[in-house]
C-alpha atoms as a PDB file:
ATOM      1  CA  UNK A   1     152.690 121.755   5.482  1.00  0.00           C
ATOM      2  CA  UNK A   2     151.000 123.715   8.144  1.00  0.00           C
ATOM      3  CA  UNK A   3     148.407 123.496  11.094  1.00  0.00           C
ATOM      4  CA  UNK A   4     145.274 126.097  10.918  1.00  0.00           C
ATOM      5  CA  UNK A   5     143.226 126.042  14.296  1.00  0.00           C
ATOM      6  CA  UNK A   6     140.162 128.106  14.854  1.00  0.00           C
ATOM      7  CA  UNK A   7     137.116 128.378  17.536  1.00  0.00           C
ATOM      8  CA  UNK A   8     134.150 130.542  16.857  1.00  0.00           C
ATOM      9  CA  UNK A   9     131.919 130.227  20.579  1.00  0.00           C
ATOM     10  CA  UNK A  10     128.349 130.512  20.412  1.00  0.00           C
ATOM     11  CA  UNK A  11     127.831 130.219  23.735  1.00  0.00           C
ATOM     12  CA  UNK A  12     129.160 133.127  26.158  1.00  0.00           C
ATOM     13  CA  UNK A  13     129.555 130.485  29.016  1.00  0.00           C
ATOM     14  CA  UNK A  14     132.833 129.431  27.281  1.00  0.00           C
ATOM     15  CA  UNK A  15     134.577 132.885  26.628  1.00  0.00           C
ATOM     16  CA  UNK A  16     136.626 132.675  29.965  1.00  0.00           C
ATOM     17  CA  UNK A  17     137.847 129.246  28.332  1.00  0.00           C
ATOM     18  CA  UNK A  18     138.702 130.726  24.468  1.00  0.00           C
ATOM     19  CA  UNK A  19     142.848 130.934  25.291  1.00  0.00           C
ATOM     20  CA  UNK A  20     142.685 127.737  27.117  1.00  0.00           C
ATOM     21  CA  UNK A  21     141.082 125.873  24.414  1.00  0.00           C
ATOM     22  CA  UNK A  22     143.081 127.842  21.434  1.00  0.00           C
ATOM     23  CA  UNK A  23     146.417 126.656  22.638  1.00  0.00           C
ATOM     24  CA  UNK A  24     145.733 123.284  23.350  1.00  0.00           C
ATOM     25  CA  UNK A  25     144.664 123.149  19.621  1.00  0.00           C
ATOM     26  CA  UNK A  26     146.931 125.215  18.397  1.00  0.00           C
ATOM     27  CA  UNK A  27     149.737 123.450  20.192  1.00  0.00           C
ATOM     28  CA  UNK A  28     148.242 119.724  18.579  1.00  0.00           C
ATOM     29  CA  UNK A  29     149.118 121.312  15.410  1.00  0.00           C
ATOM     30  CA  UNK A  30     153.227 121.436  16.224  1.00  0.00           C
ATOM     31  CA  UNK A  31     153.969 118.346  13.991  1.00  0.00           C
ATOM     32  CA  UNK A  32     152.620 120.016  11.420  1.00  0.00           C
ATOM     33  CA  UNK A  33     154.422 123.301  11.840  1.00  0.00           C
ATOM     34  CA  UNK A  34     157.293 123.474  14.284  1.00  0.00           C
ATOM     35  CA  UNK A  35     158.783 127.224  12.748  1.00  0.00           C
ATOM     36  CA  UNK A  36     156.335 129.756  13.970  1.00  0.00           C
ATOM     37  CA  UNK A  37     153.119 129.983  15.275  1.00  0.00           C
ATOM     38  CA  UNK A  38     150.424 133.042  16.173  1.00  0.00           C
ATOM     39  CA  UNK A  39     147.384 133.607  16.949  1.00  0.00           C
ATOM     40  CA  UNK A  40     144.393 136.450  16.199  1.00  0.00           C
ATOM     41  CA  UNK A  41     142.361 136.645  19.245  1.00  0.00           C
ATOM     42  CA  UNK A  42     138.528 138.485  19.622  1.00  0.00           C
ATOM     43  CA  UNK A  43     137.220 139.682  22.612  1.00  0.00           C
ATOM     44  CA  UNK A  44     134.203 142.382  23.657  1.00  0.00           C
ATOM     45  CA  UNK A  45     136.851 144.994  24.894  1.00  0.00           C
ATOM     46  CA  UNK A  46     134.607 147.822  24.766  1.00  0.00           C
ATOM     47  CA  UNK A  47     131.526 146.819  26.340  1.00  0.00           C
ATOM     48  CA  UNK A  48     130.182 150.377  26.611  1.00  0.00           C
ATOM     49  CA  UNK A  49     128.171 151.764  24.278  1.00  0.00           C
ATOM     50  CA  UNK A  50     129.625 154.005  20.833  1.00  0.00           C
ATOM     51  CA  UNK A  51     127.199 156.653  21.589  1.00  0.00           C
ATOM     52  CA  UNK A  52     128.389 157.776  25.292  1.00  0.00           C
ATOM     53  CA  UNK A  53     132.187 157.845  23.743  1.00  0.00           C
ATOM     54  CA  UNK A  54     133.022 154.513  24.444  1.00  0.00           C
ATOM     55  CA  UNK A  55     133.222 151.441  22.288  1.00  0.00           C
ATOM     56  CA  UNK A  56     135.122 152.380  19.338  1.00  0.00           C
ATOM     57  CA  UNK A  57     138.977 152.220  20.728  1.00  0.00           C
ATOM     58  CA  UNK A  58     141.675 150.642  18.302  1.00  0.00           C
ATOM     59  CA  UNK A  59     143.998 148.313  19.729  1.00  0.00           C
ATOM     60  CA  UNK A  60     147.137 148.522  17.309  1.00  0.00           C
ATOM     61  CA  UNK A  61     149.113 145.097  18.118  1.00  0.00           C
ATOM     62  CA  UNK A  62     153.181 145.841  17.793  1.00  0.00           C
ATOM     63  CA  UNK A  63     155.935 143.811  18.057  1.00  0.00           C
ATOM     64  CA  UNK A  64     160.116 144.332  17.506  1.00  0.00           C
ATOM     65  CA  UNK A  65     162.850 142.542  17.623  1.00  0.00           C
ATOM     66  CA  UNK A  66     165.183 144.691  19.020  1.00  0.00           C
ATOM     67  CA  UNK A  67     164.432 146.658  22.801  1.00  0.00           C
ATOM     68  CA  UNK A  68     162.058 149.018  22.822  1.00  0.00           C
ATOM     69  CA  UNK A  69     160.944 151.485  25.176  1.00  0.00           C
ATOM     70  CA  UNK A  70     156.869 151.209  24.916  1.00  0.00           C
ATOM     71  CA  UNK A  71     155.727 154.010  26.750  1.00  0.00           C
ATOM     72  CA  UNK A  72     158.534 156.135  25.352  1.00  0.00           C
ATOM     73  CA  UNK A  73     157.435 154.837  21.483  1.00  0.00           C
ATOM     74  CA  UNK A  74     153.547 155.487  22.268  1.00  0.00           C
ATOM     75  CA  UNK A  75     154.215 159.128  23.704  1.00  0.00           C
ATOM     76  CA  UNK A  76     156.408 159.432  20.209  1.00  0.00           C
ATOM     77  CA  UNK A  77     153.555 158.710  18.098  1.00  0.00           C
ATOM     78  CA  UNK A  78     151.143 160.560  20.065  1.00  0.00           C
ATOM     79  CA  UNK A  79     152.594 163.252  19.423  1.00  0.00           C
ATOM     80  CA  UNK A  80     152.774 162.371  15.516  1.00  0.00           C
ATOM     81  CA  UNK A  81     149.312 161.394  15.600  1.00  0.00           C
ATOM     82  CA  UNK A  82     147.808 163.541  17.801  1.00  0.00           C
ATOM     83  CA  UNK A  83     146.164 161.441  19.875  1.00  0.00           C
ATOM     84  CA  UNK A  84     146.583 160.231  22.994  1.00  0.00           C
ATOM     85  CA  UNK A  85     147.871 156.186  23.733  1.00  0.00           C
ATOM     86  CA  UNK A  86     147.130 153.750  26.506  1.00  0.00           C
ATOM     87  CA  UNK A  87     149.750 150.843  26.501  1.00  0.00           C
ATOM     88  CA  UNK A  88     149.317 147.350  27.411  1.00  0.00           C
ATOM     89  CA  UNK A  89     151.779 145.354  27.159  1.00  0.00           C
ATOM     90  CA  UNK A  90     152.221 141.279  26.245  1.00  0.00           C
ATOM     91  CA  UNK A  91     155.881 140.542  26.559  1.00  0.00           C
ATOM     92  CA  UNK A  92     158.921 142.152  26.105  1.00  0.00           C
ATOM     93  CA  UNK A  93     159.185 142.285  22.745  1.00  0.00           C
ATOM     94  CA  UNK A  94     155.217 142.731  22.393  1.00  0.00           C
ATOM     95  CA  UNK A  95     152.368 145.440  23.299  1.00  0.00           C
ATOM     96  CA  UNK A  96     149.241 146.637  22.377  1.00  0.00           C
ATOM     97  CA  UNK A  97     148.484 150.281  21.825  1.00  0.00           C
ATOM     98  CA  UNK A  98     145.243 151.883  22.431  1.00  0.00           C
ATOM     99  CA  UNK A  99     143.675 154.452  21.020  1.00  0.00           C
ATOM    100  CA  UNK A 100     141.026 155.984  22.111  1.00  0.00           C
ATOM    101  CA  UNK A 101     138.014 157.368  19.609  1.00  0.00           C
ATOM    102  CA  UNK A 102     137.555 160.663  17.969  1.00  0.00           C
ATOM    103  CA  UNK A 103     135.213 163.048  18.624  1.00  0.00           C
ATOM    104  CA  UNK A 104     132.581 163.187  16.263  1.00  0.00           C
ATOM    105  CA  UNK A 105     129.597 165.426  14.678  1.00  0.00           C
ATOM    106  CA  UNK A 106     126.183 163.862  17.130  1.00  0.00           C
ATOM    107  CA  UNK A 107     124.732 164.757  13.903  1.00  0.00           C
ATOM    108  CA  UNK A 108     126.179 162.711  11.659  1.00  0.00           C
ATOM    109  CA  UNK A 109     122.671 160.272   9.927  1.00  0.00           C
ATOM    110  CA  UNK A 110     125.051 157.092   9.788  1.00  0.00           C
ATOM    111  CA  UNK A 111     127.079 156.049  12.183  1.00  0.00           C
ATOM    112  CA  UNK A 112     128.580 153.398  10.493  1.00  0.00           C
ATOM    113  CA  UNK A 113     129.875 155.560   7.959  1.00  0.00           C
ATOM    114  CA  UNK A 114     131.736 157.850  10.148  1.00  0.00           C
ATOM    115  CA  UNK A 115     133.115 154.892  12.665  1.00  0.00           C
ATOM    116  CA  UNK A 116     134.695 153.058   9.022  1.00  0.00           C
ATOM    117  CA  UNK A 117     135.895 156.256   8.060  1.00  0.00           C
ATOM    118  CA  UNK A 118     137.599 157.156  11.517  1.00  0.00           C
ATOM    119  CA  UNK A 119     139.195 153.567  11.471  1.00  0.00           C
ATOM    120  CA  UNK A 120     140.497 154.558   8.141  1.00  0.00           C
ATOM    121  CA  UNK A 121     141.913 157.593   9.149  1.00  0.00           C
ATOM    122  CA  UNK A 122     143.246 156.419  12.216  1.00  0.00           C
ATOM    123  CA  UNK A 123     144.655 153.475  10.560  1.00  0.00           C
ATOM    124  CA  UNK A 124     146.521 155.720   7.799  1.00  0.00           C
ATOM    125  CA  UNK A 125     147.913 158.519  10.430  1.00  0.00           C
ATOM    126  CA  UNK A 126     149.610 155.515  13.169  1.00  0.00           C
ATOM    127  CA  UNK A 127     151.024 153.316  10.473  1.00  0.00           C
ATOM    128  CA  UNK A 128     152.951 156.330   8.794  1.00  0.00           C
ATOM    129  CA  UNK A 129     153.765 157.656  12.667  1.00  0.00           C
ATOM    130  CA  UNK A 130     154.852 154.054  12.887  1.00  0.00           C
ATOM    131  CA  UNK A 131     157.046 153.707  10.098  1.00  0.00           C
ATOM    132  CA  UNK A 132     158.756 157.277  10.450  1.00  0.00           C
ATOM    133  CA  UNK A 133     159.318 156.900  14.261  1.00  0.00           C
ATOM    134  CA  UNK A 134     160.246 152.896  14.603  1.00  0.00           C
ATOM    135  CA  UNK A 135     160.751 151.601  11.439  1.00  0.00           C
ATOM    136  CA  UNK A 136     162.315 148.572  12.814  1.00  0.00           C
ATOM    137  CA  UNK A 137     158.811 147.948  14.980  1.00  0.00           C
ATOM    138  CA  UNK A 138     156.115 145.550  13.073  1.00  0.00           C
ATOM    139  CA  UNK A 139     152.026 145.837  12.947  1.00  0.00           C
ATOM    140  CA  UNK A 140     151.016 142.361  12.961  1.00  0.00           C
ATOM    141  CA  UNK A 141     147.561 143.687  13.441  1.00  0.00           C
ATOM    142  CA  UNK A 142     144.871 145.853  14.838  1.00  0.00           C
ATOM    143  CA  UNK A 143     141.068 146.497  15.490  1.00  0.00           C
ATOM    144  CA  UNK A 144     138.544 147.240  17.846  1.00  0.00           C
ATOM    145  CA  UNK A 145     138.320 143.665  19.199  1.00  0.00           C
ATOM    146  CA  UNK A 146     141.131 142.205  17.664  1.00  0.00           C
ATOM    147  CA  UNK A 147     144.719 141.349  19.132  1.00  0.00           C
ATOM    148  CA  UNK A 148     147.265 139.774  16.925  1.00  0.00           C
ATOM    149  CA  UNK A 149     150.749 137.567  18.596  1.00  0.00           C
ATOM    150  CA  UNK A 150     152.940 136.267  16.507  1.00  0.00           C
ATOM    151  CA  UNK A 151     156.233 134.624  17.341  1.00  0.00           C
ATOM    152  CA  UNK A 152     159.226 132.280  16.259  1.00  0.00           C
ATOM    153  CA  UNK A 153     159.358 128.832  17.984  1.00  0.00           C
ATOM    154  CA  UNK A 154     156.733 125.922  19.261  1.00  0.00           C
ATOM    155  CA  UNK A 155     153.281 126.617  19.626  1.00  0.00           C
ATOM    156  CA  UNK A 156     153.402 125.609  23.415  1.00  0.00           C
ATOM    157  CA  UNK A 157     156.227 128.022  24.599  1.00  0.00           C
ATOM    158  CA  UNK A 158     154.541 130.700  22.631  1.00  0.00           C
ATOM    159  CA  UNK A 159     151.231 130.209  23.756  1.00  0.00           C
ATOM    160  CA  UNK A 160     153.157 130.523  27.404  1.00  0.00           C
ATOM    161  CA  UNK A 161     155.094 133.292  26.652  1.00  0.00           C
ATOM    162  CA  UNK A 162     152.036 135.548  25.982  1.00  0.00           C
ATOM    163  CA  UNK A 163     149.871 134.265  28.873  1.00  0.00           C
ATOM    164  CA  UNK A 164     147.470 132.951  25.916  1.00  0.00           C
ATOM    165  CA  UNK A 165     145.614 130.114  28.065  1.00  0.00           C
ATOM    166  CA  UNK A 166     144.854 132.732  30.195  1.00  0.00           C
ATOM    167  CA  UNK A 167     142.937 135.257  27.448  1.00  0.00           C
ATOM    168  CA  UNK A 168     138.849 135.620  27.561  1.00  0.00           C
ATOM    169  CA  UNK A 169     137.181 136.160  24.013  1.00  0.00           C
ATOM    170  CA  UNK A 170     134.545 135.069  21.630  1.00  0.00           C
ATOM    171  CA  UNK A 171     136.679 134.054  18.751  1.00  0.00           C
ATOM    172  CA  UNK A 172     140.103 132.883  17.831  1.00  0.00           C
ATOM    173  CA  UNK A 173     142.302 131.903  14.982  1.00  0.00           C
ATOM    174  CA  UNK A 174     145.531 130.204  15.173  1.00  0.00           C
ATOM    175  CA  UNK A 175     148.340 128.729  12.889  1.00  0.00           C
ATOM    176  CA  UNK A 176     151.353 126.912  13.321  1.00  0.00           C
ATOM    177  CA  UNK A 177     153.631 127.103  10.079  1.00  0.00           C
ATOM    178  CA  UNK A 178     156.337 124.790   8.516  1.00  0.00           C
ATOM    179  CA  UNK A 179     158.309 127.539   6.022  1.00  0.00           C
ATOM    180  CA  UNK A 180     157.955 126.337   2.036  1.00  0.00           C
ATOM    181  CA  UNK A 181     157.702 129.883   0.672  1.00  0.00           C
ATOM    182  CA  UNK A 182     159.447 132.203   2.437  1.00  0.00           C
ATOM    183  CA  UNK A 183     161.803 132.965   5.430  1.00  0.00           C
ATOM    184  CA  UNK A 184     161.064 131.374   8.928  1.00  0.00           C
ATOM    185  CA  UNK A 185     160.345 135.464  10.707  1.00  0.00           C
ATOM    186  CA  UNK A 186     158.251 136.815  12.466  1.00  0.00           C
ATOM    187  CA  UNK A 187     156.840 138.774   9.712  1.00  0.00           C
ATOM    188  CA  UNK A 188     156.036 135.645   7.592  1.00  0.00           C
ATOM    189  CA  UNK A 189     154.461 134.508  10.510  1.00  0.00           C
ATOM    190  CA  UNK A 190     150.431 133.501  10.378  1.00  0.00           C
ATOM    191  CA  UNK A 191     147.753 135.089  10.686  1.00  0.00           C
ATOM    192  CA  UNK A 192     147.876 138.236   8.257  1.00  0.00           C
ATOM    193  CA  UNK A 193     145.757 140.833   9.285  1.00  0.00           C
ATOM    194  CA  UNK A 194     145.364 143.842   6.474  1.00  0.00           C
ATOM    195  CA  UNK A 195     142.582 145.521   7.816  1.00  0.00           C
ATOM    196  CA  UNK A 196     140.580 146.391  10.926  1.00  0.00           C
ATOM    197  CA  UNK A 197     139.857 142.760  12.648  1.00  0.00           C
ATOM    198  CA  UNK A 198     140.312 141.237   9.514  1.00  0.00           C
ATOM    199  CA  UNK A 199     142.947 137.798  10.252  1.00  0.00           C
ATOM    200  CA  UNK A 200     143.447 134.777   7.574  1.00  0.00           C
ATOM    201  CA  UNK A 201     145.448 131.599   8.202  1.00  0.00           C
ATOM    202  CA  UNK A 202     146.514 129.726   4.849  1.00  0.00           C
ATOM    203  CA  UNK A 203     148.082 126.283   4.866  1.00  0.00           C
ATOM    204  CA  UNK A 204     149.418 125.449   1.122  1.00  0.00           C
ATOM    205  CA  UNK A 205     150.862 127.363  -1.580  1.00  0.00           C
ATOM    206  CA  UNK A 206     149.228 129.956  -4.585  1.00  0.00           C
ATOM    207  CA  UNK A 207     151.339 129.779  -7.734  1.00  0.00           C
ATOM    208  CA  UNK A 208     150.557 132.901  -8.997  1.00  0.00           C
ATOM    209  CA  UNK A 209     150.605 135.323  -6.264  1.00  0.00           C
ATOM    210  CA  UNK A 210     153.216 137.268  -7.721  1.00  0.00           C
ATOM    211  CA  UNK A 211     151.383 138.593 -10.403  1.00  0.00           C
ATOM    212  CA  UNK A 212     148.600 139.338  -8.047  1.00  0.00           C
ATOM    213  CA  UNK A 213     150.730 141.144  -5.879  1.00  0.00           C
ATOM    214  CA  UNK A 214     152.360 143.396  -8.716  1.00  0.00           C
ATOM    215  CA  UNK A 215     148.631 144.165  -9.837  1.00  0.00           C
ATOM    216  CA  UNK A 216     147.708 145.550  -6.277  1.00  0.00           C
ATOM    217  CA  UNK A 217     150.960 146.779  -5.963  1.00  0.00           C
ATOM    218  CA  UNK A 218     149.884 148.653  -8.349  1.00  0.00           C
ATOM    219  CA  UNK A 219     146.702 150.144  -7.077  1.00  0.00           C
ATOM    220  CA  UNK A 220     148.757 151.396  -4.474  1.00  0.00           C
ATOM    221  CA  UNK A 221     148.288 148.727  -1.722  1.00  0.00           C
ATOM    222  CA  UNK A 222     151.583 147.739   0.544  1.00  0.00           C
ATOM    223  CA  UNK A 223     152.924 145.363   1.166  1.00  0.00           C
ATOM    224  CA  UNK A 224     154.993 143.939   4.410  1.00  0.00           C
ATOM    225  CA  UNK A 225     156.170 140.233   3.502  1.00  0.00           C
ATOM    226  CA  UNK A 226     157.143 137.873   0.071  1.00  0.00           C
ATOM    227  CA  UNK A 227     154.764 135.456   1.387  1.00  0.00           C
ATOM    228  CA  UNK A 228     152.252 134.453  -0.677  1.00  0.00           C
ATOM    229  CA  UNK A 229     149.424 134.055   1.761  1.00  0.00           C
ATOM    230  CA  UNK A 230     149.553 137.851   2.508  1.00  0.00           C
ATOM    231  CA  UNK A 231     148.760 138.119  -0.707  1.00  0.00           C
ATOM    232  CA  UNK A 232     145.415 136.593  -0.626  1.00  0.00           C
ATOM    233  CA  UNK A 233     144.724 138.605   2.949  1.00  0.00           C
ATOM    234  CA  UNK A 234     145.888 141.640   0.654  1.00  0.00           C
ATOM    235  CA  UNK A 235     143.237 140.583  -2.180  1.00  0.00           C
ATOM    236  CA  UNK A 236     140.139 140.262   0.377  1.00  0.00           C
ATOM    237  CA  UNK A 237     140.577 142.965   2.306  1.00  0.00           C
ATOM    238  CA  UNK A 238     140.797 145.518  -0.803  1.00  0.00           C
ATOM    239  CA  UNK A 239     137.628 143.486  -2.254  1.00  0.00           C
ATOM    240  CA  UNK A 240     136.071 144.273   0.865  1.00  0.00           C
ATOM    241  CA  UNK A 241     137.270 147.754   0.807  1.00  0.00           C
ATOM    242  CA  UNK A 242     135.552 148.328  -2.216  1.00  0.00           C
ATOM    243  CA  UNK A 243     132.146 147.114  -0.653  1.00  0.00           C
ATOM    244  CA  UNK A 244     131.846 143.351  -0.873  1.00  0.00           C
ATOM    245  CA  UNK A 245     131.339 141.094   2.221  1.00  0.00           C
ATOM    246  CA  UNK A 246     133.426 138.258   3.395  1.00  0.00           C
ATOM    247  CA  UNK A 247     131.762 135.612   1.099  1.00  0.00           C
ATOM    248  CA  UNK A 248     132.780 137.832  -1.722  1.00  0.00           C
ATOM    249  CA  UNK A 249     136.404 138.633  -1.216  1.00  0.00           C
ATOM    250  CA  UNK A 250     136.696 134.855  -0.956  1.00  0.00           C
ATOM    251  CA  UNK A 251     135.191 134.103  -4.150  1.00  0.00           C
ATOM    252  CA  UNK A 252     137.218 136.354  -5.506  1.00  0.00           C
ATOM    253  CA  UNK A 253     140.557 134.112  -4.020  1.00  0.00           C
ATOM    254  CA  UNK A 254     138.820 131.358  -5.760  1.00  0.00           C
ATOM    255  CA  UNK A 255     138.146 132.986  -9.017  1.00  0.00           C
ATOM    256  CA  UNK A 256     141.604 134.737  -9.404  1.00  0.00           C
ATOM    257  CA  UNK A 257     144.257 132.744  -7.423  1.00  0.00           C
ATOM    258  CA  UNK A 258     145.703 129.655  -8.256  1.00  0.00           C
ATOM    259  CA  UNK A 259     146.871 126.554  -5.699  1.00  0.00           C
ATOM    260  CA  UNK A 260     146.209 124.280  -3.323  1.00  0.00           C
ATOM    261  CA  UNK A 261     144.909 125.690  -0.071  1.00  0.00           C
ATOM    262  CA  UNK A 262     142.701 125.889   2.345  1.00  0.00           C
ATOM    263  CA  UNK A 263     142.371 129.413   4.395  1.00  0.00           C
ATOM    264  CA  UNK A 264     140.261 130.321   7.738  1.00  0.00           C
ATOM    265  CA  UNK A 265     139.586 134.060   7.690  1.00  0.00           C
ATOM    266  CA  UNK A 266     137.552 135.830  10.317  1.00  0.00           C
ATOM    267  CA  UNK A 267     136.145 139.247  10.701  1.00  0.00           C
ATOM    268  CA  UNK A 268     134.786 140.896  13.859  1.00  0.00           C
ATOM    269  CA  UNK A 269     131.479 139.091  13.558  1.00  0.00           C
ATOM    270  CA  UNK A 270     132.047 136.155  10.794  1.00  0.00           C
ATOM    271  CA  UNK A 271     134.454 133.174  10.764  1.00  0.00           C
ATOM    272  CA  UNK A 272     134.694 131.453   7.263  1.00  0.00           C
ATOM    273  CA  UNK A 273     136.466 128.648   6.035  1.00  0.00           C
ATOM    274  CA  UNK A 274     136.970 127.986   2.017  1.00  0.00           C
ATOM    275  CA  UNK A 275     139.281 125.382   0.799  1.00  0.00           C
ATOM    276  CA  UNK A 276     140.300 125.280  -3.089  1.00  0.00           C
ATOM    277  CA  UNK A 277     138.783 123.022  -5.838  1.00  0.00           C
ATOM    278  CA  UNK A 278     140.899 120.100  -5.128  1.00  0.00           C
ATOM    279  CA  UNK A 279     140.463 119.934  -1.463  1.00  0.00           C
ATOM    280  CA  UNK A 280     143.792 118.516  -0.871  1.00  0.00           C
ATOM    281  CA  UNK A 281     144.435 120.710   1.974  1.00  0.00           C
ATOM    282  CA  UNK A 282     143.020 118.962   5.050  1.00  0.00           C
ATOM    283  CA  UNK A 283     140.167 120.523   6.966  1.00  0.00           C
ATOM    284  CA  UNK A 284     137.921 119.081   9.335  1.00  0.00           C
ATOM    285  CA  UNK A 285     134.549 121.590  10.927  1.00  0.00           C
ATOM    286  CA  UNK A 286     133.094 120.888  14.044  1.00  0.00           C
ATOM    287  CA  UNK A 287     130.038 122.367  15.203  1.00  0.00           C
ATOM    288  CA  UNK A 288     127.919 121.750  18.257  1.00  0.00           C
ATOM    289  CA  UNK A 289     124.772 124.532  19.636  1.00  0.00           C
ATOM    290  CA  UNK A 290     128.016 125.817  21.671  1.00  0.00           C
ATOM    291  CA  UNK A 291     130.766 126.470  19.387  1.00  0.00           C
ATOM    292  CA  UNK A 292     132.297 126.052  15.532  1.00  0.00           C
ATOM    293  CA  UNK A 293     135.692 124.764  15.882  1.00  0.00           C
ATOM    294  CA  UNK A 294     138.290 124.060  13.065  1.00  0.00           C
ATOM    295  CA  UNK A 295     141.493 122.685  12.379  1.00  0.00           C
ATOM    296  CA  UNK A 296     143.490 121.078   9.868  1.00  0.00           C
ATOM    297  CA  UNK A 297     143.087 117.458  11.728  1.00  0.00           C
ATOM    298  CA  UNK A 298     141.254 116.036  13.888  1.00  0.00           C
ATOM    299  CA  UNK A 299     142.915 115.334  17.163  1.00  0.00           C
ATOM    300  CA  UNK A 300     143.131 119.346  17.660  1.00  0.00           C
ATOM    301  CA  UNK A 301     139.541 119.428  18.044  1.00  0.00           C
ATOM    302  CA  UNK A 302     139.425 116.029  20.353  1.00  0.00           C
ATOM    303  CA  UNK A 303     139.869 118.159  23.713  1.00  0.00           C
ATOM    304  CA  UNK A 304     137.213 120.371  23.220  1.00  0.00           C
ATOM    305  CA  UNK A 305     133.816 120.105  25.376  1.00  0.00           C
ATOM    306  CA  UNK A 306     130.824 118.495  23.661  1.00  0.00           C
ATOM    307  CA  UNK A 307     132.944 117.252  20.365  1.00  0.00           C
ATOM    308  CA  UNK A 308     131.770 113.812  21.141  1.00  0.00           C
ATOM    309  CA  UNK A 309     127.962 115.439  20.118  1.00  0.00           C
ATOM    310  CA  UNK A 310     129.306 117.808  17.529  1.00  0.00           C
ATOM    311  CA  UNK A 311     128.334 117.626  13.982  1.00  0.00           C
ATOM    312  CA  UNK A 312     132.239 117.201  12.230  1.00  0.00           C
ATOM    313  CA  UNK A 313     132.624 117.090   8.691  1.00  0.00           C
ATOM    314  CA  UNK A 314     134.682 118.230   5.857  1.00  0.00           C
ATOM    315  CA  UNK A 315     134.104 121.533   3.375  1.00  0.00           C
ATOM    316  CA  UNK A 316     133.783 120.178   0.087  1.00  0.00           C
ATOM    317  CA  UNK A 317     135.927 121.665  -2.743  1.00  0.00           C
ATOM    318  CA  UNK A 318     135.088 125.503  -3.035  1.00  0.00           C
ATOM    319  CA  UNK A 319     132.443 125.313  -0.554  1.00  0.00           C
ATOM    320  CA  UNK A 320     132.550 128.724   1.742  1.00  0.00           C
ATOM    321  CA  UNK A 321     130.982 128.294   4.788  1.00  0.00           C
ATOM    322  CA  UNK A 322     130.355 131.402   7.277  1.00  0.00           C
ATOM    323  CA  UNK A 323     129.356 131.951  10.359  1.00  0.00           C
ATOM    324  CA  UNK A 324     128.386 135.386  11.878  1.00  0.00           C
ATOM    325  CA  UNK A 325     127.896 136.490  15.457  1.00  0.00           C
END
């Protein structure tokens, strides 16, 4: 049993109010998962346009267990990488990296092309600089808007740990998890985030997700956990890679992964929810001309301004519902 929180704002008037409103929901979700909690968290960092060089930073989140020198660490992959770092940190055991984007051809015809082929790049180079200069520091996530925390313990001393009540943002996804699959870490932690401001959140259980895992194994796709929900992140962000949307990487849980669960996966402009064709995994949507909220029950969405107008109901087996910026 665990707690899945969300908030997708429609209205910018909220945005100072995103971490506020996150933990308090996330932190109504404790009884239902006491072990670990995180959170994926969206914000306009970059507010400057692409075109005059700004715009198209990556913010790496990293995390470690043991003491780390950040500024030392970021100077060491800079070097590796070849481009330059800007830290900012979250705790003492957390940070965010930033780097800054490449220079590019002005002529190139498409310039989403070339900015999903620099994140590529980018992406490849500072995970291997990662892993051969701090092996024992994680990823939990990365993207132009997107900062990942993850953390052992209650919701509520997390959420103070990291200053999250205090974050600005458009979008948010938390989860608060009660162990059945794996080891209570960190790294098993929600929300898994395999690609550029791609999170999920999964409460239940897939039965086959080892042989899904040895199949993209396979294709060459790693792996950082034995839990099986980074398994389906795994699955829909290497359907996306290959050119399908967010509706379509879900289908494709649906259509090749079997259990009971109900997942809330966000991009950098979409927040979905799908549960499986059973529905036994609670989920409850609430949506008002402000915001689309989510959570597994609910009293996490009780707090939230307007609910008493909001439109609240619950997905119906296989039903994917999106919503896009």
């Amino acid at each position: 049993m665990c707690g899945i929180v969300g908030l997708h704002l429609k209205n910018p008037g909220l945005q100072p109010r995103l971490g506020e409103l996150l933990s308090q929901m996330l932190e109504a979700m404790t009884t239902r998962g006491p072990d670990s909690a995180g959170i994926a968290f969206y914000a306009d960092r970059d507010p400057a346009p692409a075109a005059q060089g700004q715009g198209r930073e990556l913010r790496y989140s990293l995390r470690s267990d043991e003491a780390i020198d950040w500024d030392l660490l970021a100077k060491r992959i800079a070097a590796e990488t070849g481009r330059g770092l800007r830290v900012e940190p979250l705790g003492s055991d957390s940070v965010v990296f930033v780097s800054p984007p490449a220079d590019t051809d002005p002529a190139e015809t498409d310039p989403a092309e070339t900015d999903l082929a620099e994140t590529n790049r980018a992406e490849t180079s500072f995970l291997a600089a990662v892993r051969r200069v701090a092996p024992q520091v994680s990823v939990p996530g990365f993207g132009r808007s997107m900062v990942v925390v993850k953390d052992v313990g209650a919701p509520a001393a997390i959420c103070a740990r990291y200053g999250i009540p205090s974050w600005a943002g458009y979008q948010g996804i938390g989860h608060t998890r009660m162990a059945t699959e794996s080891a209570v870490t960190t790294a098993h932690s929600h929300p898994f985030a395999p690609a550029a401001d791609l999170a999920l959140v999964h409460n239940g259980s897939f039965s086959n997700y080892a042989t899904i895992r040895g199949r993209l194994a396979r294709r060459g796709i790693r792996f950082d956990t034995d839990n099986d929900s980074e398994v389906a992140a795994r699955l829909v962000a290497s359907r996306m890679a290959e050119g399908a949307d967010l509706e379509e990487g879900l289908r494709t849980v649906l259509k090749e992964m079997d259990g009971f669960f109900t997942l809330l996966v966000t991009t950098r402009t979409q927040f979905a929810v799908i549960r499986d064709s059973f529905a036994c995994k609670p989920a409850v949507i609430a949506e008002t001309p402000d915001y689309v909220a989510m959570a597994s029950e609910y009293h996490a969405l009780a707090g939230l301004p307007g609910i008493t107008g909001a439109r609240v109901f619950e997905p119906m087996p296989e039903e994917i519902h999106v919503w896009t910026r």
